[in-house]
PDB file of N, CA and C in Angstrom:
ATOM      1  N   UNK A   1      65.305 130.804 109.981  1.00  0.00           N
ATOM      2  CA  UNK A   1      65.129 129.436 109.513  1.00  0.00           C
ATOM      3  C   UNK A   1      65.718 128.494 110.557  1.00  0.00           C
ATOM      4  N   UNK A   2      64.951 127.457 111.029  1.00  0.00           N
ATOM      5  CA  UNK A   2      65.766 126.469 111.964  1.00  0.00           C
ATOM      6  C   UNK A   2      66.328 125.389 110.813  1.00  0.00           C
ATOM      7  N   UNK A   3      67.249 124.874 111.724  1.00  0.00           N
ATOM      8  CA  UNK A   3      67.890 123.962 111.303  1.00  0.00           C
ATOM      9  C   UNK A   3      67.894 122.255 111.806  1.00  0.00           C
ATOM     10  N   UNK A   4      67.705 121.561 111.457  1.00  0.00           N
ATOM     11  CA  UNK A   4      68.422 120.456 111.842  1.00  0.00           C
ATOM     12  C   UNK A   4      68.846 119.173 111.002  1.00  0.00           C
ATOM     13  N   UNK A   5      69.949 118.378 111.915  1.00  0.00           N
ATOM     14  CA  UNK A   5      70.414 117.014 111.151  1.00  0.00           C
ATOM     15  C   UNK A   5      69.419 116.350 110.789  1.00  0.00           C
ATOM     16  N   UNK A   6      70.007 115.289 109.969  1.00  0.00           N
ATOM     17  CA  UNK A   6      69.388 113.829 109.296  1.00  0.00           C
ATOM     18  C   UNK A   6      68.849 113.269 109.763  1.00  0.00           C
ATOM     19  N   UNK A   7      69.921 112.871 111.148  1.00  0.00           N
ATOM     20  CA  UNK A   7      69.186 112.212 112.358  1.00  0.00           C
ATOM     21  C   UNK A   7      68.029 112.879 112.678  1.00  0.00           C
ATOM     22  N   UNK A   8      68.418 113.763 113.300  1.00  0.00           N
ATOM     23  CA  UNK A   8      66.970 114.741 114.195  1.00  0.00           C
ATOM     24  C   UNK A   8      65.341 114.229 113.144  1.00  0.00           C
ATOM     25  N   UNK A   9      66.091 114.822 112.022  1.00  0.00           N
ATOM     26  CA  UNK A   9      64.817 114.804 111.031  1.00  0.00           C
ATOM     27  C   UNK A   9      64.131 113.650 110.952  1.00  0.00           C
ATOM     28  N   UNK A  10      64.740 112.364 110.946  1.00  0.00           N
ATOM     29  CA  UNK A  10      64.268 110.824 110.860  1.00  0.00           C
ATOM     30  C   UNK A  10      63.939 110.572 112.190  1.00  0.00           C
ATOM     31  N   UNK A  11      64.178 111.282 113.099  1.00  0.00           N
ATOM     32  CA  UNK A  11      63.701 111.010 114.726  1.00  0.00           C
ATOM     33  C   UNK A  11      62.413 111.419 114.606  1.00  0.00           C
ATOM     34  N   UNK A  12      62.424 113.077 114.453  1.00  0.00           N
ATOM     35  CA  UNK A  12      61.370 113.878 114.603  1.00  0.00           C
ATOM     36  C   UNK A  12      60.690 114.124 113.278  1.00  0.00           C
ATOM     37  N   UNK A  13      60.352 113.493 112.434  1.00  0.00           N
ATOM     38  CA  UNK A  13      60.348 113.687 111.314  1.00  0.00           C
ATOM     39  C   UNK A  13      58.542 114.517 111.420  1.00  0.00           C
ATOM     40  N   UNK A  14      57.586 113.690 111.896  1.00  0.00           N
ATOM     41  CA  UNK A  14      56.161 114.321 112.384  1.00  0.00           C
ATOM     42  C   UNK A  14      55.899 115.687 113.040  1.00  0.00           C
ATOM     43  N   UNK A  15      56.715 116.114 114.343  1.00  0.00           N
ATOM     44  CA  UNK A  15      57.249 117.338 114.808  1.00  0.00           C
ATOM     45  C   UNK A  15      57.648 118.133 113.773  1.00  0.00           C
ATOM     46  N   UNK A  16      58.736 117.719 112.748  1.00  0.00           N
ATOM     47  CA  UNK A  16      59.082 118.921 112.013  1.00  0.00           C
ATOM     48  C   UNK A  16      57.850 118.798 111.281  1.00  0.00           C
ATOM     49  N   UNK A  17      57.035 118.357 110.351  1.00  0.00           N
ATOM     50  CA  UNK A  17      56.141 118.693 109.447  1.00  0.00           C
ATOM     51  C   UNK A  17      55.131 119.574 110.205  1.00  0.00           C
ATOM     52  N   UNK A  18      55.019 119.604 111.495  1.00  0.00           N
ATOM     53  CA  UNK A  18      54.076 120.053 112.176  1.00  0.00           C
ATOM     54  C   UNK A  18      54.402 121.446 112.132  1.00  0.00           C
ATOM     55  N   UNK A  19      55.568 121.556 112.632  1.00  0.00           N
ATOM     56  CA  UNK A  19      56.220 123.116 112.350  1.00  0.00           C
ATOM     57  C   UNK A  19      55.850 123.563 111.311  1.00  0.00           C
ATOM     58  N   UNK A  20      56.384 122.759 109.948  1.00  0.00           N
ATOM     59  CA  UNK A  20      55.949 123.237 108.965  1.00  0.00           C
ATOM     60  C   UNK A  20      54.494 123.992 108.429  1.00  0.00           C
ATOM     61  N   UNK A  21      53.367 122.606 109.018  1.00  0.00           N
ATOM     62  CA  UNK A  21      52.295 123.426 108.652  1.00  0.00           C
ATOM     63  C   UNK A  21      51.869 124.579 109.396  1.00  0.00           C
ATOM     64  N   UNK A  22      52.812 124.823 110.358  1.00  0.00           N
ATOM     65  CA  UNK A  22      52.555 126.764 111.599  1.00  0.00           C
ATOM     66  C   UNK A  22      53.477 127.259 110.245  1.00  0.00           C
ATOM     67  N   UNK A  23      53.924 126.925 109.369  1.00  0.00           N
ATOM     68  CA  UNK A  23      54.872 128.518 108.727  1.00  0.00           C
ATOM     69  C   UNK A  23      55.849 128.279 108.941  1.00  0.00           C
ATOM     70  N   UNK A  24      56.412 127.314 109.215  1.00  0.00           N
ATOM     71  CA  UNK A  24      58.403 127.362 109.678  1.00  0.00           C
ATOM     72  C   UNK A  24      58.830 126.633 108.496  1.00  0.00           C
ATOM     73  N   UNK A  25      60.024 127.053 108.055  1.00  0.00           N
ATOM     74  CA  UNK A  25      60.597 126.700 107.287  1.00  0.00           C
ATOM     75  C   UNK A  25      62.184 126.005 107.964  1.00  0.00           C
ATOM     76  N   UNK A  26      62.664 124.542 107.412  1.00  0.00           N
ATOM     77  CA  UNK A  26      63.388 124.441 108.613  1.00  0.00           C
ATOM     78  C   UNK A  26      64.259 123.218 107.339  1.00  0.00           C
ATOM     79  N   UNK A  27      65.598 123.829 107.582  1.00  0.00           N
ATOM     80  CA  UNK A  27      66.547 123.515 106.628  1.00  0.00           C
ATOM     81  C   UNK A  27      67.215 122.137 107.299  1.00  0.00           C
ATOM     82  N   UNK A  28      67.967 120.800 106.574  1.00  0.00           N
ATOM     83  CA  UNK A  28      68.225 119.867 106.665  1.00  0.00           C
ATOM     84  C   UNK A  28      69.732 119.644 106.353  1.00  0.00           C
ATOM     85  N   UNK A  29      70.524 119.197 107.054  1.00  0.00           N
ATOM     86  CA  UNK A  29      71.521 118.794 106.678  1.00  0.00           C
ATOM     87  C   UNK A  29      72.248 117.855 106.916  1.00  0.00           C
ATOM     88  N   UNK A  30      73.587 117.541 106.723  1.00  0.00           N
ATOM     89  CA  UNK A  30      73.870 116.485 106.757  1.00  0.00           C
ATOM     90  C   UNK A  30      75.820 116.517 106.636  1.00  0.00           C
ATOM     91  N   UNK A  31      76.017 116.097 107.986  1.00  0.00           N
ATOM     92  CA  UNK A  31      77.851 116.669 108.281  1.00  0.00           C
ATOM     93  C   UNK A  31      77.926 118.509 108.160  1.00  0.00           C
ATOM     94  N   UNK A  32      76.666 119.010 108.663  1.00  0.00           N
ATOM     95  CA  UNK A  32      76.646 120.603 108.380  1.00  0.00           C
ATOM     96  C   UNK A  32      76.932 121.131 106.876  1.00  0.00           C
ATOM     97  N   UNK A  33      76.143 120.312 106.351  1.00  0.00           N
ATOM     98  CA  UNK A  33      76.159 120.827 105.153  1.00  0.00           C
ATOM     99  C   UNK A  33      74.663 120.859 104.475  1.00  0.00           C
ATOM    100  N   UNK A  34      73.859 121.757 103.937  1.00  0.00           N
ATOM    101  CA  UNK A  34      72.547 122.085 103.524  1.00  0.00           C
ATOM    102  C   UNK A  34      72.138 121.076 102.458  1.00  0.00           C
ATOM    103  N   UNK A  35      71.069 119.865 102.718  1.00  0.00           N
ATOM    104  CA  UNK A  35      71.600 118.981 101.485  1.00  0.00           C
ATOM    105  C   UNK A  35      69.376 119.126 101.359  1.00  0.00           C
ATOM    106  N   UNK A  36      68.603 119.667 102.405  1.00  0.00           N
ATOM    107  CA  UNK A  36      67.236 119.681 101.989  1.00  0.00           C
ATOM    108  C   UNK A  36      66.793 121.299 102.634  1.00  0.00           C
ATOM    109  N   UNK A  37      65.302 121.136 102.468  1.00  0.00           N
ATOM    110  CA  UNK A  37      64.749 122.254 103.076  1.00  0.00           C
ATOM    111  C   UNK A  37      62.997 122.289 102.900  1.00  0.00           C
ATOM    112  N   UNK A  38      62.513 121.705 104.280  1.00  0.00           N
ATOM    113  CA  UNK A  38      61.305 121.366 104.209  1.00  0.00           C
ATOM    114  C   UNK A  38      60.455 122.710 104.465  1.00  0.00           C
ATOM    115  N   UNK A  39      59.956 123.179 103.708  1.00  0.00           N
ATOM    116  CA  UNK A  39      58.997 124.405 103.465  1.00  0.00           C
ATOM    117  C   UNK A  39      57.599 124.189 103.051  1.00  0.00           C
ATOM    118  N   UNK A  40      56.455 124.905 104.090  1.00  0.00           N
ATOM    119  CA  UNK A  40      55.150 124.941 103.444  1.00  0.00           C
ATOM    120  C   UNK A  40      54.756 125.417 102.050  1.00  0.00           C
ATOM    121  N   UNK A  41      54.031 124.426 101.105  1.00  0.00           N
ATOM    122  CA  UNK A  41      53.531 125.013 100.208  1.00  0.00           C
ATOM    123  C   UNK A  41      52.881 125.569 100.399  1.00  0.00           C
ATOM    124  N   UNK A  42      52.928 126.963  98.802  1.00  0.00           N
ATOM    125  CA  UNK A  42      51.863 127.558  98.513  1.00  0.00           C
ATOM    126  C   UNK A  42      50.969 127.411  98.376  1.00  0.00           C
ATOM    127  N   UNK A  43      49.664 128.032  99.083  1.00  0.00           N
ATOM    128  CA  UNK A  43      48.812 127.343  98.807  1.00  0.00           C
ATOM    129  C   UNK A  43      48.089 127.737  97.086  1.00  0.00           C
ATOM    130  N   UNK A  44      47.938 128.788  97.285  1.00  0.00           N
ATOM    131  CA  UNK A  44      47.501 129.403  95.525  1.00  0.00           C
ATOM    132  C   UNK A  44      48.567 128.379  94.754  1.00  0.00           C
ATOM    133  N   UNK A  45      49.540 127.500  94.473  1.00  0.00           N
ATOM    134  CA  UNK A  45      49.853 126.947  93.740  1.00  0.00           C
ATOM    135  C   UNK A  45      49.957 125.489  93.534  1.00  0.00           C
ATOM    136  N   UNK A  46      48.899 124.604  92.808  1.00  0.00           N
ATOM    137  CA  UNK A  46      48.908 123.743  93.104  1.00  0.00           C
ATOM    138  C   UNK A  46      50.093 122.663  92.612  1.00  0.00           C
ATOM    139  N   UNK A  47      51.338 122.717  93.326  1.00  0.00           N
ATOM    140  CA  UNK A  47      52.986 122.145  93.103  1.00  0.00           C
ATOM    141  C   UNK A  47      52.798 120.984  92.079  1.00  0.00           C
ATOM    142  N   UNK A  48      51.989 119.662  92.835  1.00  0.00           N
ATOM    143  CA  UNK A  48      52.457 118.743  91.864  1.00  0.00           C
ATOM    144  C   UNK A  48      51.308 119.353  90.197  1.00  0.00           C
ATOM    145  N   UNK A  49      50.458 119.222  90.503  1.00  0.00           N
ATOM    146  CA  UNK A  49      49.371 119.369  89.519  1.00  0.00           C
ATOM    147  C   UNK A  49      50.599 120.177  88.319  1.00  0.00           C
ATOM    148  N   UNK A  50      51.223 121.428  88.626  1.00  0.00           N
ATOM    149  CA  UNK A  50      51.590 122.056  87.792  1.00  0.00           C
ATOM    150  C   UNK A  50      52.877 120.930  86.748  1.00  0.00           C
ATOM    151  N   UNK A  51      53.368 120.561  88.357  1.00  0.00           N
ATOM    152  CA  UNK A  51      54.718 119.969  87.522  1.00  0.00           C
ATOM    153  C   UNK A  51      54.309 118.297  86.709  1.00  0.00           C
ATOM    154  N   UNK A  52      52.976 117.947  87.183  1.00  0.00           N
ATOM    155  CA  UNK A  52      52.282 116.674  85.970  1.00  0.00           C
ATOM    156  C   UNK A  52      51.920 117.913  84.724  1.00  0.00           C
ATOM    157  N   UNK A  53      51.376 118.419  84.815  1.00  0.00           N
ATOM    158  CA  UNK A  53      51.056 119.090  83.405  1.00  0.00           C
ATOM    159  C   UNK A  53      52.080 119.463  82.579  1.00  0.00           C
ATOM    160  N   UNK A  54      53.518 119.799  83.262  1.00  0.00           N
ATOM    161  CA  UNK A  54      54.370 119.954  82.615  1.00  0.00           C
ATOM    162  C   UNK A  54      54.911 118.838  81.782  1.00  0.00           C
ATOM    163  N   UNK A  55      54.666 117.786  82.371  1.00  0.00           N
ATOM    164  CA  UNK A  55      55.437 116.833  81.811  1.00  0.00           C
ATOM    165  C   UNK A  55      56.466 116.426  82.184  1.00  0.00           C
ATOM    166  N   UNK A  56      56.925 116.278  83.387  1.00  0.00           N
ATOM    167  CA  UNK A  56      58.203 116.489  84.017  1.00  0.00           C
ATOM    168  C   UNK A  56      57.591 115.112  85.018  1.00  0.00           C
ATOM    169  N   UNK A  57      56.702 115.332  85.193  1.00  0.00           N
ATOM    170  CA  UNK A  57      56.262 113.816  86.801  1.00  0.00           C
ATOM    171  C   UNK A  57      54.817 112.813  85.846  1.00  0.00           C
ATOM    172  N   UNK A  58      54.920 111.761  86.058  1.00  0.00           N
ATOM    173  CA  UNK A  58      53.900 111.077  85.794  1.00  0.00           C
ATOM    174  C   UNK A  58      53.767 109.899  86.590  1.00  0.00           C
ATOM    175  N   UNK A  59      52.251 109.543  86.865  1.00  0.00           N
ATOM    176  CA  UNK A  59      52.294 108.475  88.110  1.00  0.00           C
ATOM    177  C   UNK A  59      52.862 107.101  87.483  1.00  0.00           C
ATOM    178  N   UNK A  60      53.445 106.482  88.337  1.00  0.00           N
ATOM    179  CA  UNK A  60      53.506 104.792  87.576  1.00  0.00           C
ATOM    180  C   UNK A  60      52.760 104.540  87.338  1.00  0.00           C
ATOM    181  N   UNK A  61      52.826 103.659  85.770  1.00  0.00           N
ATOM    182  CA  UNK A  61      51.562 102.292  85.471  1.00  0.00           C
ATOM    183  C   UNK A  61      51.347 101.545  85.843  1.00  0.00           C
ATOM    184  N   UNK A  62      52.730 100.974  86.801  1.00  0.00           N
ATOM    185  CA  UNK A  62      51.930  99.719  87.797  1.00  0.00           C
ATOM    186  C   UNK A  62      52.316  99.851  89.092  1.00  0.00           C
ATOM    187  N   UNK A  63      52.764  99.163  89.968  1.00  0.00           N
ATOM    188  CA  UNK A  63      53.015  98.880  91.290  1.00  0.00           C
ATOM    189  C   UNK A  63      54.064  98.417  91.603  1.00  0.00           C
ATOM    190  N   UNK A  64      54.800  98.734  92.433  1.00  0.00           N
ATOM    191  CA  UNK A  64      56.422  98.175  92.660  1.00  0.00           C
ATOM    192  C   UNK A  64      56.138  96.895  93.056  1.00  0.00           C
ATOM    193  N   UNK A  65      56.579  95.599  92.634  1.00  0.00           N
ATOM    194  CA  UNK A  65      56.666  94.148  93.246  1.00  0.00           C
ATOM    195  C   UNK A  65      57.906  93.968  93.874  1.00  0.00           C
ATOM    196  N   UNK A  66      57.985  94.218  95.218  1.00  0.00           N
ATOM    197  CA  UNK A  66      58.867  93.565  95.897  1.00  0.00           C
ATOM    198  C   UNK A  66      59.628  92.684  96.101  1.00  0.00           C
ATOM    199  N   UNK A  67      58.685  91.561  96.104  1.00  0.00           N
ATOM    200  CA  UNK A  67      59.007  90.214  95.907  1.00  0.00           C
ATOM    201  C   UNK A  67      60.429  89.949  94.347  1.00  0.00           C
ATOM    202  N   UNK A  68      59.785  90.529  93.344  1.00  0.00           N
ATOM    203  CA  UNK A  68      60.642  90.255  92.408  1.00  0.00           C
ATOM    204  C   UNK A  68      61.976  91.041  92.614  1.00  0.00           C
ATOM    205  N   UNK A  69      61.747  92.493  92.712  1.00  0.00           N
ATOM    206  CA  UNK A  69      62.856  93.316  93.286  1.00  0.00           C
ATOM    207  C   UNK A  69      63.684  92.678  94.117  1.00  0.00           C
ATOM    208  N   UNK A  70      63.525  91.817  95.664  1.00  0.00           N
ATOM    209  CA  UNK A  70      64.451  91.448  95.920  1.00  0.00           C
ATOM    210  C   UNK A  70      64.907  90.064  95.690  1.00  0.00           C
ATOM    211  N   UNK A  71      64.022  89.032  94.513  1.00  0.00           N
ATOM    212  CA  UNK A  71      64.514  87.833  93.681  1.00  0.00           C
ATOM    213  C   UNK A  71      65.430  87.908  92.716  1.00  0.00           C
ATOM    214  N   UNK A  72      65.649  89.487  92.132  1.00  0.00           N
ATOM    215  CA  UNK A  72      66.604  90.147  91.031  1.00  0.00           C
ATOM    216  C   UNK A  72      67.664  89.941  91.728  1.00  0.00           C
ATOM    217  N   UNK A  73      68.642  88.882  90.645  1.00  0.00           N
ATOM    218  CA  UNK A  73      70.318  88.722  91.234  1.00  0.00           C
ATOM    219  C   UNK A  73      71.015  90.210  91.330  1.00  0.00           C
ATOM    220  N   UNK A  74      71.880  90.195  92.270  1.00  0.00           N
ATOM    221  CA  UNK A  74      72.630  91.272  92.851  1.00  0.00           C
ATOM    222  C   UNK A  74      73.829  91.758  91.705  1.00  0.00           C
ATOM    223  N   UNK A  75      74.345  92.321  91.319  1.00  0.00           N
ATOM    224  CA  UNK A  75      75.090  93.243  90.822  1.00  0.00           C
ATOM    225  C   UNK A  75      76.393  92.780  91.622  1.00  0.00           C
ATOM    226  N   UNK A  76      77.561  92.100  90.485  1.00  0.00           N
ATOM    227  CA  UNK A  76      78.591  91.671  91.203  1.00  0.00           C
ATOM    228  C   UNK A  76      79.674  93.333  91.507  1.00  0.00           C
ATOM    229  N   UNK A  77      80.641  92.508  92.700  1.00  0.00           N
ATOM    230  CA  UNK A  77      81.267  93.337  92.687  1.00  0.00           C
ATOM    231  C   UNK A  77      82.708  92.314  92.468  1.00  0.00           C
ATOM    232  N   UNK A  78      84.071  93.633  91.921  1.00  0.00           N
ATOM    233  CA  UNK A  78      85.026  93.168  91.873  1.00  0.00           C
ATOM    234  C   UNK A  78      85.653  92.127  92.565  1.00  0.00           C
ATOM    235  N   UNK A  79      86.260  91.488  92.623  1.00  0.00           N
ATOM    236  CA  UNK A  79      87.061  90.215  93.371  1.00  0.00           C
ATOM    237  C   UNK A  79      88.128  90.905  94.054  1.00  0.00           C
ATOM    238  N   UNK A  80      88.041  90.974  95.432  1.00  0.00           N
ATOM    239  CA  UNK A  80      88.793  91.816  96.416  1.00  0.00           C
ATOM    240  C   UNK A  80      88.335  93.212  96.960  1.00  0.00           C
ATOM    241  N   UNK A  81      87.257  93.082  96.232  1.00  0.00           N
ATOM    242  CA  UNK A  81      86.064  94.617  96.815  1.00  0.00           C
ATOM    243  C   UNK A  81      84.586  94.301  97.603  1.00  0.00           C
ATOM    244  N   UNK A  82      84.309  94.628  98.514  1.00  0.00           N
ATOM    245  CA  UNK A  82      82.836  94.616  99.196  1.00  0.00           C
ATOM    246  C   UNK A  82      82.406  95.562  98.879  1.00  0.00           C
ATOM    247  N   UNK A  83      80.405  95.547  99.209  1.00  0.00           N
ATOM    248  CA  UNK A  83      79.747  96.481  98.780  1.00  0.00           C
ATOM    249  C   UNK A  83      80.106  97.675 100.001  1.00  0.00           C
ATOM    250  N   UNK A  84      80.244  97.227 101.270  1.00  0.00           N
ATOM    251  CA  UNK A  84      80.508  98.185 102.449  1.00  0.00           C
ATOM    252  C   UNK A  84      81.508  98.896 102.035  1.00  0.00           C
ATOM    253  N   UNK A  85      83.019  98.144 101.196  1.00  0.00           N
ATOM    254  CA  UNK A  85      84.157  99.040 100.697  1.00  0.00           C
ATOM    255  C   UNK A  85      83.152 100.296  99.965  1.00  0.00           C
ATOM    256  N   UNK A  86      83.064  99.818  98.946  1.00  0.00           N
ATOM    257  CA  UNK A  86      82.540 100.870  98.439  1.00  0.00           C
ATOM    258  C   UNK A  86      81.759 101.862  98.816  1.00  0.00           C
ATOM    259  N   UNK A  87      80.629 101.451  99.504  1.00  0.00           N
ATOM    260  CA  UNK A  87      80.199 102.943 100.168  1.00  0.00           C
ATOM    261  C   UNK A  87      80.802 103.371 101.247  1.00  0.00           C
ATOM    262  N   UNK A  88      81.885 103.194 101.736  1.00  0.00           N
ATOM    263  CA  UNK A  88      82.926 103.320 102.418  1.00  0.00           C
ATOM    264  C   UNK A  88      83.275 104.700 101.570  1.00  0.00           C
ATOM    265  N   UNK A  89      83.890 104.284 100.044  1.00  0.00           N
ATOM    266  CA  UNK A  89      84.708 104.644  99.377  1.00  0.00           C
ATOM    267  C   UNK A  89      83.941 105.669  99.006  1.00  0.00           C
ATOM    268  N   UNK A  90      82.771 105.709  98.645  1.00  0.00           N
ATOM    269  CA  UNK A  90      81.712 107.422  98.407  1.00  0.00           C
ATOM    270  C   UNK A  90      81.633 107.976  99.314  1.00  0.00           C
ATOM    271  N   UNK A  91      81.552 107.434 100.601  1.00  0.00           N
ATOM    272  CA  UNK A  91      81.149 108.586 101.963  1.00  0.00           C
ATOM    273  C   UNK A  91      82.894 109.324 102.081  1.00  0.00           C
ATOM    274  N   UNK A  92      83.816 108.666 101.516  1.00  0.00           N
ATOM    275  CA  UNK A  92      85.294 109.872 101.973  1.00  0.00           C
ATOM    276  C   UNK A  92      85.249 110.511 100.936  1.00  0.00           C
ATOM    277  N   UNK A  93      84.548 110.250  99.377  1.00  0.00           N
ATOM    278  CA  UNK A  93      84.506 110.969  98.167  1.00  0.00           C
ATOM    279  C   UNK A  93      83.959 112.057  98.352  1.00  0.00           C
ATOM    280  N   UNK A  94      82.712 112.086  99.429  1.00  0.00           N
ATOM    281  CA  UNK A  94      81.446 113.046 100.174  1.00  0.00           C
ATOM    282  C   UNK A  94      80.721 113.332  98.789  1.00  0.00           C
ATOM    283  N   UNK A  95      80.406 111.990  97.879  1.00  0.00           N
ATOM    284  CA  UNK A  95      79.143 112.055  97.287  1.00  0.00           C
ATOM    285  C   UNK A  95      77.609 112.097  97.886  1.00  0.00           C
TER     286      UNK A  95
END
């Protein structure tokens, strides 16, 4: 199995799928730690089809609006806290 970083992957992200469709299976991580793993599907199995029938995935009813998404007021934070603190404060948690 090859390996590579986050980075690599968001660099080369086209290259690796390419691998993929030759048969390589090629694991992802992140601070050396296994956090994906991009593998060719089966083909005899059709992945999503199965997991909509299950009931588990369904397409949206409408369309993401952007515009409103980023007109939606922001989510305060504490008085003496930034949002950078905080994800500051998850990346030493290593959420």
């Amino acid at each position: 199995m090859n390996i590579a970083n986050i980075a690599t992957a968001k660099n080369q992200f086209s290259r690796l799928i390419d691998r993929v469709k030759h048969g390589e299976t090629i694991l992802i991580t992140e601070r050396d730690k296994p956090v994906a793993r991009l593998q060719p599907l089966d083909a005899t199995e059709p992945a999503l089809g199965a997991i909509h029938a299950s009931g588990l995935l369904s397409p949206p009813e409408r369309g993401f609006d952007l515009a409103a998404f980023l007109a939606a007021p922001r989510p305060a934070t504490a008085i003496g806290h930034s949002l950078t603190a905080a994800i500051l404060d998850d990346r030493e948690d290593d959420r």
